[in-house]
N, C-alpha and C. Protein backbone atom coordinates (compact mmCIF):
# COMPACT_ATOMS: atom_id res chain seq x y z
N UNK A 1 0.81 -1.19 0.00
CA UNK A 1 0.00 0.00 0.00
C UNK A 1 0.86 1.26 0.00
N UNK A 2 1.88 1.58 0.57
CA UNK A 2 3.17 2.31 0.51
C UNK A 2 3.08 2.63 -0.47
N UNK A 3 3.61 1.69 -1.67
CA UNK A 3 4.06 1.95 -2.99
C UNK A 3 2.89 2.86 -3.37
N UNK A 4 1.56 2.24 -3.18
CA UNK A 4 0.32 3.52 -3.82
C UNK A 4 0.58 4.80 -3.26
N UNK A 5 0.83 4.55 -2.50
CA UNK A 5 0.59 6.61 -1.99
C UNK A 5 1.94 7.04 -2.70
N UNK A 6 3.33 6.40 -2.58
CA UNK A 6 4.18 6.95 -2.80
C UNK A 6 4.35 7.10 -4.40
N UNK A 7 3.48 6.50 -5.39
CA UNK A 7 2.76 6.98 -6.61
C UNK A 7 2.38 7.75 -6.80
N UNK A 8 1.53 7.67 -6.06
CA UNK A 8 -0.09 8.83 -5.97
C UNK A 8 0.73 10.13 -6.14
N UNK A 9 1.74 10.21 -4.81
CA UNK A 9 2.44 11.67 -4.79
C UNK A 9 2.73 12.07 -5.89
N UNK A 10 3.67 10.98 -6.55
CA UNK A 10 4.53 11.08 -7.57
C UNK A 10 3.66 11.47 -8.85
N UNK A 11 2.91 11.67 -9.19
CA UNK A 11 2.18 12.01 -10.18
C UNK A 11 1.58 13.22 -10.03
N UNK A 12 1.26 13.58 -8.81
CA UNK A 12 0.92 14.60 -8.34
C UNK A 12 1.67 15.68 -8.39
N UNK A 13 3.16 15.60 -7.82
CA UNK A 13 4.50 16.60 -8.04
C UNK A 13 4.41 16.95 -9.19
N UNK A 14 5.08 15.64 -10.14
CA UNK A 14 5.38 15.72 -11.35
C UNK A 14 4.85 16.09 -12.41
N UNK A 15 3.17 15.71 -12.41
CA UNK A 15 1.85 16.13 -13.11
C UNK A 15 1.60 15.13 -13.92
N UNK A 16 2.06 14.25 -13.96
CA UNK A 16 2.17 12.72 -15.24
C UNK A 16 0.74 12.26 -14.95
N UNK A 17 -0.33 12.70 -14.96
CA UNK A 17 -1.70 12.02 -14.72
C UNK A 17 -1.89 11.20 -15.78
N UNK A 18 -1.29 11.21 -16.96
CA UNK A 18 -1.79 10.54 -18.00
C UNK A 18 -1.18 9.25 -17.79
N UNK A 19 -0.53 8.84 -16.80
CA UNK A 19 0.28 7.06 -16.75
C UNK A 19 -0.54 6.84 -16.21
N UNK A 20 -1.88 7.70 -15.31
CA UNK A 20 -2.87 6.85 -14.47
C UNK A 20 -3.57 5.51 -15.33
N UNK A 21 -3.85 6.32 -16.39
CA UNK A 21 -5.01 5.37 -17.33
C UNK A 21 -4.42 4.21 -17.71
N UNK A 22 -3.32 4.62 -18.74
CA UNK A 22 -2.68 3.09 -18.90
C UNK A 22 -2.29 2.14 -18.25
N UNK A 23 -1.74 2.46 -16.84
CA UNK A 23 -1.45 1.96 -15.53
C UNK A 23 -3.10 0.99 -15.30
N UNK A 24 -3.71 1.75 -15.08
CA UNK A 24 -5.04 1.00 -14.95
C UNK A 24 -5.52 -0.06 -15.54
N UNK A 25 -5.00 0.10 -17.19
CA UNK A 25 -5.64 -0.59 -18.29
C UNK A 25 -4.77 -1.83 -18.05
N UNK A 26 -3.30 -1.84 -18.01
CA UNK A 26 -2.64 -2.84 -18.05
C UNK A 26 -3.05 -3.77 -16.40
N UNK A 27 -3.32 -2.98 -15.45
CA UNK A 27 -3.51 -4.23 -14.15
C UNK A 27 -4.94 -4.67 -14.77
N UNK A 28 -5.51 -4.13 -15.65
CA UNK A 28 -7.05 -5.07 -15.68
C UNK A 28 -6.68 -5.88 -17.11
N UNK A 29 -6.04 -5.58 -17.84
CA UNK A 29 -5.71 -7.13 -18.62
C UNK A 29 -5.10 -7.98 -18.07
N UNK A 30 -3.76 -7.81 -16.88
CA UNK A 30 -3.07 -8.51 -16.25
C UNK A 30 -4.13 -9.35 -15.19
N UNK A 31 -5.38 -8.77 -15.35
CA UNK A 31 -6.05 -9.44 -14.36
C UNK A 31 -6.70 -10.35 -14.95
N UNK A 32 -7.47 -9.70 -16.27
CA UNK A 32 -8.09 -10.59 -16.94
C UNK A 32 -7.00 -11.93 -17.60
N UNK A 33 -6.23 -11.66 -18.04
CA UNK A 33 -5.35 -12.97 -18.32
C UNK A 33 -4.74 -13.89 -17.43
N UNK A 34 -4.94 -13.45 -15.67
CA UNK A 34 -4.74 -14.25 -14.92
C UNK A 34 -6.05 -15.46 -14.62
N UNK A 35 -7.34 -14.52 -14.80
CA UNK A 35 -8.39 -15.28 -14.58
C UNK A 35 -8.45 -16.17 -15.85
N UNK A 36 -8.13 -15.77 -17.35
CA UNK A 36 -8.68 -16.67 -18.37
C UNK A 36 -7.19 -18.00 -17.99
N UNK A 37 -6.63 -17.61 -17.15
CA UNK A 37 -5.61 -19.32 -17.13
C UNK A 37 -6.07 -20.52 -16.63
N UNK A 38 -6.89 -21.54 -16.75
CA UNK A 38 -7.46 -22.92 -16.48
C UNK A 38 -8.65 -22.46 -16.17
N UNK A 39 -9.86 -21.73 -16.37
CA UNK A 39 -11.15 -21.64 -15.78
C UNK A 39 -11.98 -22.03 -16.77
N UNK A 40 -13.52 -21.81 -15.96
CA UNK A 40 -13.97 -22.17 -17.06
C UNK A 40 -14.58 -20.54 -17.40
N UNK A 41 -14.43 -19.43 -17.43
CA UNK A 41 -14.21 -18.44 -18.19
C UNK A 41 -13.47 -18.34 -19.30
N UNK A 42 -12.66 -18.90 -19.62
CA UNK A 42 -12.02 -18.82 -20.74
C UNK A 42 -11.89 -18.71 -22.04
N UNK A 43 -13.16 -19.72 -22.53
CA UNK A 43 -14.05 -19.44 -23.66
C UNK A 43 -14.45 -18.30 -24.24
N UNK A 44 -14.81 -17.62 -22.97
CA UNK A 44 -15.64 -16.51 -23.27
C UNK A 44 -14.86 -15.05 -23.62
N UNK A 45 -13.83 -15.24 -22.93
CA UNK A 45 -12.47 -14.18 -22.74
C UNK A 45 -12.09 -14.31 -24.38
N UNK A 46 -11.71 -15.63 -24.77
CA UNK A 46 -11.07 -15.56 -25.35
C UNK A 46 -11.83 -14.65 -27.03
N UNK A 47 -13.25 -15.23 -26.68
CA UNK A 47 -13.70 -14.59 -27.99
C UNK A 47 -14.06 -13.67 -27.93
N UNK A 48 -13.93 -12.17 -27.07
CA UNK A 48 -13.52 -11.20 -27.00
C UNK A 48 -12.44 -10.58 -27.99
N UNK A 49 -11.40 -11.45 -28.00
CA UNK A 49 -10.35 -11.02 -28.79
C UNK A 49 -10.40 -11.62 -30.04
C-alpha cells in the first residue's frame, strides 16, 4: 500500500496524470489474463479477442 501513496504523490508533483489510465488498463488485462488461465471463463475471454 506504501508503494500507492508513494505513486499517488509522484504524479501529483510531477503532473504525469496521464500514466494513471494506462497503468489501470494494463492491471485489468493482467487481471483478466490471470483469470482466463485454467477456468472455465475462458471461452468466453477468449472470444472477445
Amino acid at each position: 500500500m506504501a508503494f500507492l501513496i508513494e505513486f499517488w504523490s509522484f504524479l501529483k508533483v510531477r503532473k504525469k496524470f496521464w500514466l494513471l489510465p494506462m497503468l489501470i488498463m494494463l492491471a485489468l488485462f493482467g487481471g483478466l489474463i490471470i483469470l482466463a488461465q485454467g477456468s472455465a471463463i475462458a471461452p468466453f475471454i477468449y472470444t472477445l479477442f
